[in-house]
C-alpha atoms as a PDB file:
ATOM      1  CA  UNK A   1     -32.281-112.213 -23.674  1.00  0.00           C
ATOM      2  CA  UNK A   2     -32.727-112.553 -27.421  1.00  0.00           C
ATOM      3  CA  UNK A   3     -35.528-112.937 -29.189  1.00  0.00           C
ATOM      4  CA  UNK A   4     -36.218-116.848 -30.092  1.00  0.00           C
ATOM      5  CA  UNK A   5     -36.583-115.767 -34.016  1.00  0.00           C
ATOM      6  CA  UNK A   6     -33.549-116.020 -36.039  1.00  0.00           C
ATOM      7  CA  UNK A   7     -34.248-115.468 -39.838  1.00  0.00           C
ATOM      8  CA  UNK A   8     -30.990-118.065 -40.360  1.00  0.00           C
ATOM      9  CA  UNK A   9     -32.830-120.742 -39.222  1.00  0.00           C
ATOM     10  CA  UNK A  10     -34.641-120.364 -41.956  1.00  0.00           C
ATOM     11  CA  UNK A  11     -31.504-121.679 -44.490  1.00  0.00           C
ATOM     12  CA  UNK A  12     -31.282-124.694 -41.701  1.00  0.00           C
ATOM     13  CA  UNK A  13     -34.587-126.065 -42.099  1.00  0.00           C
ATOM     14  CA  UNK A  14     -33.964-128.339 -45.353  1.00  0.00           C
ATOM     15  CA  UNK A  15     -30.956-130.311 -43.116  1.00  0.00           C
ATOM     16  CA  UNK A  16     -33.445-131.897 -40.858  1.00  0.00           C
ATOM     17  CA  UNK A  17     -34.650-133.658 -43.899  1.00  0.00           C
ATOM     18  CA  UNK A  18     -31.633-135.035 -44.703  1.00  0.00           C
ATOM     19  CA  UNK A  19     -30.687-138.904 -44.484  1.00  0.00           C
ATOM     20  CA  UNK A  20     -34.107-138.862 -42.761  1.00  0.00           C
ATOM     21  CA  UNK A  21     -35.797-142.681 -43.396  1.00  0.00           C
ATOM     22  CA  UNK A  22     -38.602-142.901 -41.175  1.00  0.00           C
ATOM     23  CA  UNK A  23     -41.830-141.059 -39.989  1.00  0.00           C
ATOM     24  CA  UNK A  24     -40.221-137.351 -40.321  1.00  0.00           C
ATOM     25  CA  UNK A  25     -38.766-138.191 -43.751  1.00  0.00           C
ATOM     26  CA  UNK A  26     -42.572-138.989 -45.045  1.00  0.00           C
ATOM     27  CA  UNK A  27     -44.119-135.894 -43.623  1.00  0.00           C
ATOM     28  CA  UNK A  28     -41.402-134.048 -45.773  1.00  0.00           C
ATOM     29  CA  UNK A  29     -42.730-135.607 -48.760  1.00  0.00           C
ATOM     30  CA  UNK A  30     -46.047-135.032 -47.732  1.00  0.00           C
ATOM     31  CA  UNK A  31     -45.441-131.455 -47.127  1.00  0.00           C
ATOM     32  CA  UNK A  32     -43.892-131.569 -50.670  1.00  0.00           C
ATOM     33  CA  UNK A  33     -46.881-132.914 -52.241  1.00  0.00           C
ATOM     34  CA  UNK A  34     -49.828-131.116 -50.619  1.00  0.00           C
ATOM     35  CA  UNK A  35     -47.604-127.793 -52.341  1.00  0.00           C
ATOM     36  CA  UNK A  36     -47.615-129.214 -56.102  1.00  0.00           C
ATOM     37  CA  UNK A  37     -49.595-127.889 -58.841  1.00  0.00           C
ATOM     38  CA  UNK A  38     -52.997-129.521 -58.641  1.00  0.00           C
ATOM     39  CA  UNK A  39     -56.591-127.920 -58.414  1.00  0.00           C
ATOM     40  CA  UNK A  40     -54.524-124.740 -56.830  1.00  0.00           C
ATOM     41  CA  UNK A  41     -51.772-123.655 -58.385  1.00  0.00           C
ATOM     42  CA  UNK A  42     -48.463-123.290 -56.551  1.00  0.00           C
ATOM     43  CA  UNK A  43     -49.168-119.553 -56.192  1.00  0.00           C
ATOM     44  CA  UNK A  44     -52.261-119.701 -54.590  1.00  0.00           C
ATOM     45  CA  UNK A  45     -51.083-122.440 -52.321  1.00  0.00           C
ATOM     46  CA  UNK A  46     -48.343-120.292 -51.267  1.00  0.00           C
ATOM     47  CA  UNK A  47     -50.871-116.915 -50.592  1.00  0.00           C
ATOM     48  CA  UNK A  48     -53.004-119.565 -48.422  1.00  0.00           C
ATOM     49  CA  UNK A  49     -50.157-120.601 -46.793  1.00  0.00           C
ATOM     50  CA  UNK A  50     -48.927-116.611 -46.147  1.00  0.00           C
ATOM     51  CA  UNK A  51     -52.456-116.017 -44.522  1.00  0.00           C
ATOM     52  CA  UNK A  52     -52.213-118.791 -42.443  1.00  0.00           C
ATOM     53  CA  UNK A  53     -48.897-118.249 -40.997  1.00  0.00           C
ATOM     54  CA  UNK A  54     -50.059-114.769 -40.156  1.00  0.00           C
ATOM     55  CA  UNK A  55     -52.983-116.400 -38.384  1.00  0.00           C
ATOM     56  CA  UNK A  56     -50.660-118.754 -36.678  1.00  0.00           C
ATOM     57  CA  UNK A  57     -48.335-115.303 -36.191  1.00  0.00           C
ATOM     58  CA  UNK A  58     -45.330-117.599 -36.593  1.00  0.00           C
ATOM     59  CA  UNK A  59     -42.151-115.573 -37.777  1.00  0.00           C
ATOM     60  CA  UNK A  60     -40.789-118.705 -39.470  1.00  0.00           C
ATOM     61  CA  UNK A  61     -43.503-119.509 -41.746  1.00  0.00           C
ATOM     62  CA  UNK A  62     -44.197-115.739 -42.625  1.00  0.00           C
ATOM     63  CA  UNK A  63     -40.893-115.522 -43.797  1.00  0.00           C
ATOM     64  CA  UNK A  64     -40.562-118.590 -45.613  1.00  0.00           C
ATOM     65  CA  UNK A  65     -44.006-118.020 -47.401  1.00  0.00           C
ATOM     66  CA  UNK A  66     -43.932-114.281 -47.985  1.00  0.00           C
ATOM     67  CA  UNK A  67     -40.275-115.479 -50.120  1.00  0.00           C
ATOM     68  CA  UNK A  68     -42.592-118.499 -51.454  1.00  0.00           C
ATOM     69  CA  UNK A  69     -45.019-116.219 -52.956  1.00  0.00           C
ATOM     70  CA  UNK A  70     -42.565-114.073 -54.480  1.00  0.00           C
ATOM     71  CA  UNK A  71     -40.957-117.053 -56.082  1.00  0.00           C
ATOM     72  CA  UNK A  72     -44.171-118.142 -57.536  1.00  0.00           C
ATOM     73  CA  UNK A  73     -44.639-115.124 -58.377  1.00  0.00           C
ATOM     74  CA  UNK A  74     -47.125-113.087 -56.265  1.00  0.00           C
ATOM     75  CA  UNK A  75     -47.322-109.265 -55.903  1.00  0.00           C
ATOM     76  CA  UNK A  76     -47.132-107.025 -52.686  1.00  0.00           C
ATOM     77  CA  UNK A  77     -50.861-106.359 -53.300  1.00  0.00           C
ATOM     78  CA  UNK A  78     -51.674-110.357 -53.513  1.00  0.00           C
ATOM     79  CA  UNK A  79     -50.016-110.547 -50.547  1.00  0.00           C
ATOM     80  CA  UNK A  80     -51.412-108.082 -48.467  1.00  0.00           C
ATOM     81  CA  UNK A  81     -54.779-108.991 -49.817  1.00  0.00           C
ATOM     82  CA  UNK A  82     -54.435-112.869 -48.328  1.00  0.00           C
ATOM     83  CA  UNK A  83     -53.222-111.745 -45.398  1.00  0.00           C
ATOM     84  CA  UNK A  84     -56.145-108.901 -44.889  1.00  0.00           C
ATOM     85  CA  UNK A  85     -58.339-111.803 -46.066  1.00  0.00           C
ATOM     86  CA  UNK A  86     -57.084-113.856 -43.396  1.00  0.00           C
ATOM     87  CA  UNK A  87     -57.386-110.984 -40.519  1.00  0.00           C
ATOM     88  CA  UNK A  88     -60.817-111.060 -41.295  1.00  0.00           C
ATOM     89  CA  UNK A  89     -61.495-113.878 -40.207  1.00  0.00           C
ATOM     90  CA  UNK A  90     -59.754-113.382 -37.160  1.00  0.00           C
ATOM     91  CA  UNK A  91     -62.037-110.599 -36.287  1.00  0.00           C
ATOM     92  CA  UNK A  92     -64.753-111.963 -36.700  1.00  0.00           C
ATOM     93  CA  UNK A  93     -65.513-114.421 -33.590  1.00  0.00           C
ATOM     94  CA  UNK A  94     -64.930-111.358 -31.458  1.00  0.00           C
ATOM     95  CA  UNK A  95     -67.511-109.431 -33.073  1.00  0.00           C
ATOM     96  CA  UNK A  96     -69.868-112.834 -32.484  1.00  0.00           C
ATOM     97  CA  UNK A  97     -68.990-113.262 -29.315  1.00  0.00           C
ATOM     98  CA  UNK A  98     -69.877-109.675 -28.255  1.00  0.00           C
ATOM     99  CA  UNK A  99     -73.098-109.673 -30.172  1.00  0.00           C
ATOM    100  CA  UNK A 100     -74.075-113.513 -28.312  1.00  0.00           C
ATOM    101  CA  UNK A 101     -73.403-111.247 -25.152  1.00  0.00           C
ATOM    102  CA  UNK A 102     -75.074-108.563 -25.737  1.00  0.00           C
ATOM    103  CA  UNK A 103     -78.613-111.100 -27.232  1.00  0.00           C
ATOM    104  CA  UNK A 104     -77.983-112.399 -23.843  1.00  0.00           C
ATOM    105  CA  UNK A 105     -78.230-109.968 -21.765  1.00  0.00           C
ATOM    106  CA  UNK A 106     -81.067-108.603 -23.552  1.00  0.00           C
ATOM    107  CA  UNK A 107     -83.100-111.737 -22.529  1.00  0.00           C
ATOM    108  CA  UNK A 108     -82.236-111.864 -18.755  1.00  0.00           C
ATOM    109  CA  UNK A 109     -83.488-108.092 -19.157  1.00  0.00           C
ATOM    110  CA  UNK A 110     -79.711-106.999 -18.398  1.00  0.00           C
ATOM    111  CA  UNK A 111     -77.989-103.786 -20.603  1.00  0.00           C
ATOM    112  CA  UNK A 112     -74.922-104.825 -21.911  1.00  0.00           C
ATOM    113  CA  UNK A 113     -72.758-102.262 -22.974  1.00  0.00           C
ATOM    114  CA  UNK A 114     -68.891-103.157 -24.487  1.00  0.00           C
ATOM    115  CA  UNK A 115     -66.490-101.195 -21.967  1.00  0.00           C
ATOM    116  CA  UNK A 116     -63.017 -99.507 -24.123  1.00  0.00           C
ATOM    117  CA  UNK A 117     -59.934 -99.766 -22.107  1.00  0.00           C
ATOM    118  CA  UNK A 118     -59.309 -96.129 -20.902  1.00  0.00           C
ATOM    119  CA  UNK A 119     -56.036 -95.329 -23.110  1.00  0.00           C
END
């Protein structure tokens, strides 16, 4: 079975906006106005968005962004950087989770030790 990702979508997406009048038509122009130049510029708009779509893991959006950044002209690094930034993040309510477990334990007078998978 293939794989639902198809990076030609991507060249689709701008069709669904046309001759579009009603409730999808304004969250296109909503969409097209939260990604103007204002307190951010478009660059660092686009870098937030990368991150995010990482976060998300959404092959769509990764593509889309990682060629939005380009255009506005981001580097590899600035890239990798966001998305790094991002991963972070993501890391980190495992970590507090664990520790919450392990305080927890403590109290009921319990070890807690974090088992690794046998590889």
């Amino acid at each position: 079975m293939p794989h639902y990702y198809d990076p030609a979508h991507l060249t689709k997406f701008r069709d669904h906006r046309r001759g579009e009048q009603g409730t999808r038509g304004q969250v296109f122009d909503w969409y097209g106005a939260v990604f103007k130049e204002g307190a951010l510029g478009e660059r660092e708009k686009a870098l937030i968005a990368l991150a995010v779509a990482h976060a998300d893991a959404v092959p769509y959006c990764i593509d889309a962004y990682a060629k939005t950044c380009l255009e506005k002209g981001a580097d590899l690094d600035q890239m990798t950087e966001a998305v790094m930034w991002r991963r972070r993040f993501a890391a980190e309510p495992a970590w507090c989770t664990a520790s919450r477990c392990s305080s927890t334990s403590r109290r009921r007078g319990c070890e807690w030790r974090a088992h690794s998978a046998a590889v």
